[in-house]
N, C-alpha and C. Protein backbone atom coordinates (compact mmCIF):
# COMPACT_ATOMS: atom_id res chain seq x y z
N UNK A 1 78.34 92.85 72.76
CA UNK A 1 79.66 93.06 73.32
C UNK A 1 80.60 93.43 72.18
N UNK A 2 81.54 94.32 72.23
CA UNK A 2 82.75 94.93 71.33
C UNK A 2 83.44 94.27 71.98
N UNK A 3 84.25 94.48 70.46
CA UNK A 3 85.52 93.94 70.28
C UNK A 3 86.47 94.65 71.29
N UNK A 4 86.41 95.34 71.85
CA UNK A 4 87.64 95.64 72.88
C UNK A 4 87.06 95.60 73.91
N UNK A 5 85.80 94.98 74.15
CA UNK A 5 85.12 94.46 75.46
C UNK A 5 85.87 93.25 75.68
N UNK A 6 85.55 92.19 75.01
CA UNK A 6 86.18 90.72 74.73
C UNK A 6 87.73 90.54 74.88
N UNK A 7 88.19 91.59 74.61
CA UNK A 7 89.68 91.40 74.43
C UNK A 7 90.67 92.36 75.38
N UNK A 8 90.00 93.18 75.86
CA UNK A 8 90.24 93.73 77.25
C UNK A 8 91.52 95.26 76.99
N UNK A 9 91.00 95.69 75.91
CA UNK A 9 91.96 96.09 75.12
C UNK A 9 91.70 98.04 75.41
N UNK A 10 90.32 98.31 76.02
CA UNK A 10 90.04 99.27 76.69
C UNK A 10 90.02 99.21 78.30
N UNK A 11 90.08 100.37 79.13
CA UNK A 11 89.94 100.06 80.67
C UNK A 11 88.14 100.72 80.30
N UNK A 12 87.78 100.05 81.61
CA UNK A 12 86.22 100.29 81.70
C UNK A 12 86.00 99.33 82.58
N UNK A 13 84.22 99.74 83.54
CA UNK A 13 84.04 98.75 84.18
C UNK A 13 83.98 97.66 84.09
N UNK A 14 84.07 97.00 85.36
CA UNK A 14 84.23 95.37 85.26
C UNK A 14 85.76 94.89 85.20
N UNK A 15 86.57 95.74 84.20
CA UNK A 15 88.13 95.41 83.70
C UNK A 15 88.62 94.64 84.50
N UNK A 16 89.04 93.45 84.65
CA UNK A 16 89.58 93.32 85.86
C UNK A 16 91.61 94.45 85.68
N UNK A 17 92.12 94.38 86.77
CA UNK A 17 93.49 95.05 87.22
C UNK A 17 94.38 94.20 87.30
N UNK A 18 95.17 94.26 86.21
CA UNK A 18 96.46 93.11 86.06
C UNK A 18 97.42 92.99 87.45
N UNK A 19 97.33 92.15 87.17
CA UNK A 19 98.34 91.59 88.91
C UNK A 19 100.06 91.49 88.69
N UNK A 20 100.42 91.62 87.24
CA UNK A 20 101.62 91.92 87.07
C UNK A 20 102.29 92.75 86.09
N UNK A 21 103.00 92.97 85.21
CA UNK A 21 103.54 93.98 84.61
C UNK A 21 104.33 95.01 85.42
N UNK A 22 104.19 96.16 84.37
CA UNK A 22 105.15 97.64 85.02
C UNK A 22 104.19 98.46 85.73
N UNK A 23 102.97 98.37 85.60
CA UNK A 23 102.16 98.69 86.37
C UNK A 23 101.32 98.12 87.53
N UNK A 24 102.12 97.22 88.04
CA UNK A 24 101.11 96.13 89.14
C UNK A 24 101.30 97.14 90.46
N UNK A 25 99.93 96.84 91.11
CA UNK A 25 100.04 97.14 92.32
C UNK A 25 100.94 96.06 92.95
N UNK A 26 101.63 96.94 94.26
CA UNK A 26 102.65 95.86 94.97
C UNK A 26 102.23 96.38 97.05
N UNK A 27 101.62 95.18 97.40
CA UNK A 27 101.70 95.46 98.57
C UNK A 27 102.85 95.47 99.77
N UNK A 28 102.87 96.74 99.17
CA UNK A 28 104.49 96.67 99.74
C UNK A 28 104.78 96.60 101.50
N UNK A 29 103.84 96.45 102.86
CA UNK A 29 103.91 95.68 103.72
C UNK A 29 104.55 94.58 103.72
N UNK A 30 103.53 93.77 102.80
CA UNK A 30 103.75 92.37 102.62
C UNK A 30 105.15 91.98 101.83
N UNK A 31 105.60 92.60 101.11
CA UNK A 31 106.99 92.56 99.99
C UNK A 31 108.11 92.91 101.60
N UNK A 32 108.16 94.11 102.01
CA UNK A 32 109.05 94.45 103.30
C UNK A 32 109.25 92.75 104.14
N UNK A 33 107.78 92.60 104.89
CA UNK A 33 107.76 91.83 105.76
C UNK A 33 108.31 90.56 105.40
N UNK A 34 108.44 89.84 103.90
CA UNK A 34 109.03 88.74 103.30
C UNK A 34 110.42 88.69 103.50
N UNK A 35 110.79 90.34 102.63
CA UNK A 35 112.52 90.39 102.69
C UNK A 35 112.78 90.65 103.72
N UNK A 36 112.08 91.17 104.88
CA UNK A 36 112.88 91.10 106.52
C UNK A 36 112.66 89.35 107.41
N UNK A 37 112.11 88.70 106.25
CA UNK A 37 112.08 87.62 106.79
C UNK A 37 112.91 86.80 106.62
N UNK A 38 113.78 86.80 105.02
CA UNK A 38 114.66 86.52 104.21
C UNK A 38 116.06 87.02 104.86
N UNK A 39 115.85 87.86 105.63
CA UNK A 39 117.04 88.45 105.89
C UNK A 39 117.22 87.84 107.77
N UNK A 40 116.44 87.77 108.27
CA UNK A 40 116.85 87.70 109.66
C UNK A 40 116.58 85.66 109.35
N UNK A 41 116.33 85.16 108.65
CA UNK A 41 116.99 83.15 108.16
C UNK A 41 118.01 83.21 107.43
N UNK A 42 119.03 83.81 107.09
CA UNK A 42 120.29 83.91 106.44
C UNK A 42 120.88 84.81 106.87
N UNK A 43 122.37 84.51 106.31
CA UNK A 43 123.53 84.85 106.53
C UNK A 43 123.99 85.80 105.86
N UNK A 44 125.03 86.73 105.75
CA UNK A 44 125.25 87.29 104.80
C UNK A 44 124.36 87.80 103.77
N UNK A 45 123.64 88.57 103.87
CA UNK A 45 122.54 88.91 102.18
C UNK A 45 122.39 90.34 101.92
N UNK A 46 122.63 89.70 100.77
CA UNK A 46 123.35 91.88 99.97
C UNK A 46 121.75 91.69 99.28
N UNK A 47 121.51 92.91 98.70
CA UNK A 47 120.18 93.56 97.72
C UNK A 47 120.66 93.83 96.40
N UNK A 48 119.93 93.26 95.11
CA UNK A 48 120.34 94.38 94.06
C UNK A 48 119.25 94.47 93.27
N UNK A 49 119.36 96.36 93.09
CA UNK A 49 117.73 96.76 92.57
C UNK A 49 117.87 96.08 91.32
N UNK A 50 117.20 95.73 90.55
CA UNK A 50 116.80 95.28 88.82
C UNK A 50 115.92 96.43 88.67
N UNK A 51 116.68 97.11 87.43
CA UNK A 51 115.49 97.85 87.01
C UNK A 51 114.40 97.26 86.20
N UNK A 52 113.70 98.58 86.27
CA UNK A 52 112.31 98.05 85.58
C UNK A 52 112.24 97.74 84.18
N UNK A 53 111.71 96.77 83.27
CA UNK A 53 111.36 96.35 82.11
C UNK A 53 110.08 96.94 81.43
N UNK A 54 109.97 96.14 79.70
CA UNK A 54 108.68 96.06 79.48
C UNK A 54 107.06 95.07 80.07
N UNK A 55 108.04 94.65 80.78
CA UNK A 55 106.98 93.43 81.43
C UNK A 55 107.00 93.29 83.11
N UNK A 56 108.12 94.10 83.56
CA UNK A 56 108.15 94.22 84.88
C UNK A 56 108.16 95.09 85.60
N UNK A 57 108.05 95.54 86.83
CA UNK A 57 108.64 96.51 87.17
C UNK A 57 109.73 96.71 88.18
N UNK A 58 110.04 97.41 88.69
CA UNK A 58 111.83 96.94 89.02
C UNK A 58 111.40 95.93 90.39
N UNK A 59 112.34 95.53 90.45
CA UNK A 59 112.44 94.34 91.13
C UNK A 59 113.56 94.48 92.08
N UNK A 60 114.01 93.54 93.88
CA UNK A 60 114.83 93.73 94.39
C UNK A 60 115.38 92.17 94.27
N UNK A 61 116.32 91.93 94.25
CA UNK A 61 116.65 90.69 95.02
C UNK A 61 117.65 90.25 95.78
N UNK A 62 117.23 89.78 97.01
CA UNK A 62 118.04 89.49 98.12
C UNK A 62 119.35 88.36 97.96
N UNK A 63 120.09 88.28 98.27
CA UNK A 63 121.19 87.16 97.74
C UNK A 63 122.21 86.64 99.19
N UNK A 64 121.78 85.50 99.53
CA UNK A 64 122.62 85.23 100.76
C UNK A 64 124.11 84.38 100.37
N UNK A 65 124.69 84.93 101.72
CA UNK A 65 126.11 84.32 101.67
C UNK A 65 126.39 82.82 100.62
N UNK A 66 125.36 81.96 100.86
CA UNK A 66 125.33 80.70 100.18
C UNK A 66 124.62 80.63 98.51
N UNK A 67 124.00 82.12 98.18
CA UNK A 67 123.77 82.25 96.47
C UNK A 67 122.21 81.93 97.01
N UNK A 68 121.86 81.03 97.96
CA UNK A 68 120.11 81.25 97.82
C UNK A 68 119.09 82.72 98.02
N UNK A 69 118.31 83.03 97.21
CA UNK A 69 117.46 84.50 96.74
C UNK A 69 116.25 84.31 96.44
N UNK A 70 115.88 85.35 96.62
CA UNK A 70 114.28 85.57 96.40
C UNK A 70 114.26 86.99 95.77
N UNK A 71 113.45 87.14 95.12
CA UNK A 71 112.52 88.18 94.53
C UNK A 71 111.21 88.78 94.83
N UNK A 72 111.10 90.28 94.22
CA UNK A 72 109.95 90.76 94.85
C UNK A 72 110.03 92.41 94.23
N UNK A 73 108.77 92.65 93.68
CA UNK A 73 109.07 93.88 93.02
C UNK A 73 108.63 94.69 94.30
N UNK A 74 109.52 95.90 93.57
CA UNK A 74 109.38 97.32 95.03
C UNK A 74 108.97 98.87 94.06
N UNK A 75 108.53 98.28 92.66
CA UNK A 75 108.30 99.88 91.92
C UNK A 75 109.19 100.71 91.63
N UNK A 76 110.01 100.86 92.42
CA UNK A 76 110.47 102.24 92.00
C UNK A 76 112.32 101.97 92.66
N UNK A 77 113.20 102.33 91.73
CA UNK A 77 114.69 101.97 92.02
C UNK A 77 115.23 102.83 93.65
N UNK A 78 114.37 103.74 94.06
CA UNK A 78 114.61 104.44 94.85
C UNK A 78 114.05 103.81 96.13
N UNK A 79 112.38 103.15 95.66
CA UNK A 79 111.90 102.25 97.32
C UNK A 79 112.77 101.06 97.18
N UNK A 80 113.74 100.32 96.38
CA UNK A 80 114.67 99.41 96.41
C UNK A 80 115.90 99.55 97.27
N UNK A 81 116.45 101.17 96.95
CA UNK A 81 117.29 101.22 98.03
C UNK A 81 116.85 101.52 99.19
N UNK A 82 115.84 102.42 99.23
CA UNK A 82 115.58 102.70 100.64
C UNK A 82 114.61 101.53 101.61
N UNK A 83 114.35 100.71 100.83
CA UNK A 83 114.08 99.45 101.72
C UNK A 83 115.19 98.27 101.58
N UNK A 84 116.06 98.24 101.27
CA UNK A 84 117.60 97.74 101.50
C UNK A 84 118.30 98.53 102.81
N UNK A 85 117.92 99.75 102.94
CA UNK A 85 118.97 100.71 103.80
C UNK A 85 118.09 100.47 105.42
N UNK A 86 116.52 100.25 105.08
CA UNK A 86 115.60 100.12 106.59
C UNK A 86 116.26 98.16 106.88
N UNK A 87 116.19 97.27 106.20
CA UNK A 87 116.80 96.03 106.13
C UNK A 87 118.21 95.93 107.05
N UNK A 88 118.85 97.01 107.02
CA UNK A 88 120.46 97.38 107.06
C UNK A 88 121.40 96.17 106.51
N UNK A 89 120.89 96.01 105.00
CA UNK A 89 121.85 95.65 104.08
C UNK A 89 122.65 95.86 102.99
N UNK A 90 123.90 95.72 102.61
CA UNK A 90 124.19 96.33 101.73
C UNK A 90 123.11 96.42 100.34
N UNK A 91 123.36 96.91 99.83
CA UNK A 91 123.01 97.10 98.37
C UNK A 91 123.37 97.55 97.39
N UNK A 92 122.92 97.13 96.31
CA UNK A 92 124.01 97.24 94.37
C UNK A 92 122.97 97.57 93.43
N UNK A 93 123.55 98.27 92.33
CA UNK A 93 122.70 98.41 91.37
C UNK A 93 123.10 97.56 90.42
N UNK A 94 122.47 96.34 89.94
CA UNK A 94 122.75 95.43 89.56
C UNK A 94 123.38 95.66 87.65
N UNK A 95 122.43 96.51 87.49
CA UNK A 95 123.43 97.03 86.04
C UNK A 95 124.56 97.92 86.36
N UNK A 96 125.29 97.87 87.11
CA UNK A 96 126.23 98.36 87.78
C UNK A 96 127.41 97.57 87.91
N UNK A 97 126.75 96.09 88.95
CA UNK A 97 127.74 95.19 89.49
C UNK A 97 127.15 94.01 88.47
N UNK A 98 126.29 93.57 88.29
CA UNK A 98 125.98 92.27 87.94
C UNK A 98 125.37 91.39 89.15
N UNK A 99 125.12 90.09 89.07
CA UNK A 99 125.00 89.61 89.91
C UNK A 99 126.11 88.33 90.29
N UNK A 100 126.39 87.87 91.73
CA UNK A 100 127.43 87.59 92.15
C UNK A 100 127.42 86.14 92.01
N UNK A 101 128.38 85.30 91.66
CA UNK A 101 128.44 84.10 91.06
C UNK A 101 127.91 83.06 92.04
N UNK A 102 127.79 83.09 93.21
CA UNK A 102 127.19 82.54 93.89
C UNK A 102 125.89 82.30 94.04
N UNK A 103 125.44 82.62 93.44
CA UNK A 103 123.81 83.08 92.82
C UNK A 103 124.00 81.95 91.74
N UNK A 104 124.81 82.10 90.99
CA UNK A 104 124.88 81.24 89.94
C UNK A 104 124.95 79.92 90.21
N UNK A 105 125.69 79.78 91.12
CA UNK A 105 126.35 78.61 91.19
C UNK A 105 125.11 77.65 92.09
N UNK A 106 124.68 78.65 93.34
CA UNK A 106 123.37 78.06 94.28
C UNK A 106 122.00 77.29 93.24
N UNK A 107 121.72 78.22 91.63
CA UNK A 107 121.04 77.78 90.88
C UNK A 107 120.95 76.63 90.08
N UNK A 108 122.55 76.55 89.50
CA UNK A 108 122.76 75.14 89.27
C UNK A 108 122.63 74.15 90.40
N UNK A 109 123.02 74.20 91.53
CA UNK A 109 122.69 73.06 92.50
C UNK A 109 121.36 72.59 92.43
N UNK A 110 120.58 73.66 92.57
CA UNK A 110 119.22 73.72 92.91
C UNK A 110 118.73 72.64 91.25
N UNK A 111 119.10 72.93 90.29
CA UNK A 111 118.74 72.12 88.99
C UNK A 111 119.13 70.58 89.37
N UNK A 112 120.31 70.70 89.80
CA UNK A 112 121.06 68.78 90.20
C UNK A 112 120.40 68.66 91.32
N UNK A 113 119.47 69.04 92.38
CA UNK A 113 118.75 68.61 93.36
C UNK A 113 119.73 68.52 94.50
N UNK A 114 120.78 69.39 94.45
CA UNK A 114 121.75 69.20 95.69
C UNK A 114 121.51 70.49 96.29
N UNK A 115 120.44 71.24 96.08
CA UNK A 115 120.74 72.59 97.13
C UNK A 115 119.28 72.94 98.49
């Protein structure tokens, strides 16, 4: 066995397919069907795309009236809005707006065990 057998440092058979990074597959059914699930148990909930990183790839996240959110990558800043717009929720580009303090604030609760 080589050294970039062991260490996974070539693609080749067997490789296994990383399940996260900028290149993860995303079953995006299953990602839709979550955030339309997220969305019809809350109130109020805006979208904002995150773009993509060295370690991620872009990401949406949902944010309800009360700051509680979830995450879920969608690939590409464009299936972010346009699965925000099938949702019929607003949506932000978060290096744009930021994210909204209520988010913030829902997180600290969640740390003191009050949320």
């Amino acid at each position: 066995m080589g050294w970039f057998s062991r260490r996974g440092g070539r693609t080749g058979a067997g490789r296994a397919v990383r399940s996260d990074g900028p290149r993860m597959q995303i079953d995006r059914k299953a990602v839709e069907q979550h955030l339309r699930s997220f969305v019809d148990s809350h109130l109020g909930v805006e979208a904002y795309v995150e773009p993509a990183t060295s370690v991620t790839t872009t990401t949406i996240v949902l944010i309800a009236w009360d700051g509680e959110w979830t995450r879920r990558a969608v690939g590409s800043p464009k299936e972010g809005f346009e699965v925000s717009q099938r949702l019929g929720i607003p949506v932000y580009d978060v290096n744009q707006t930021g994210y909204p303090n209520r988010m913030r604030e829902w997180n600290k609760r969640r740390r003191q065990g009050d949320a």
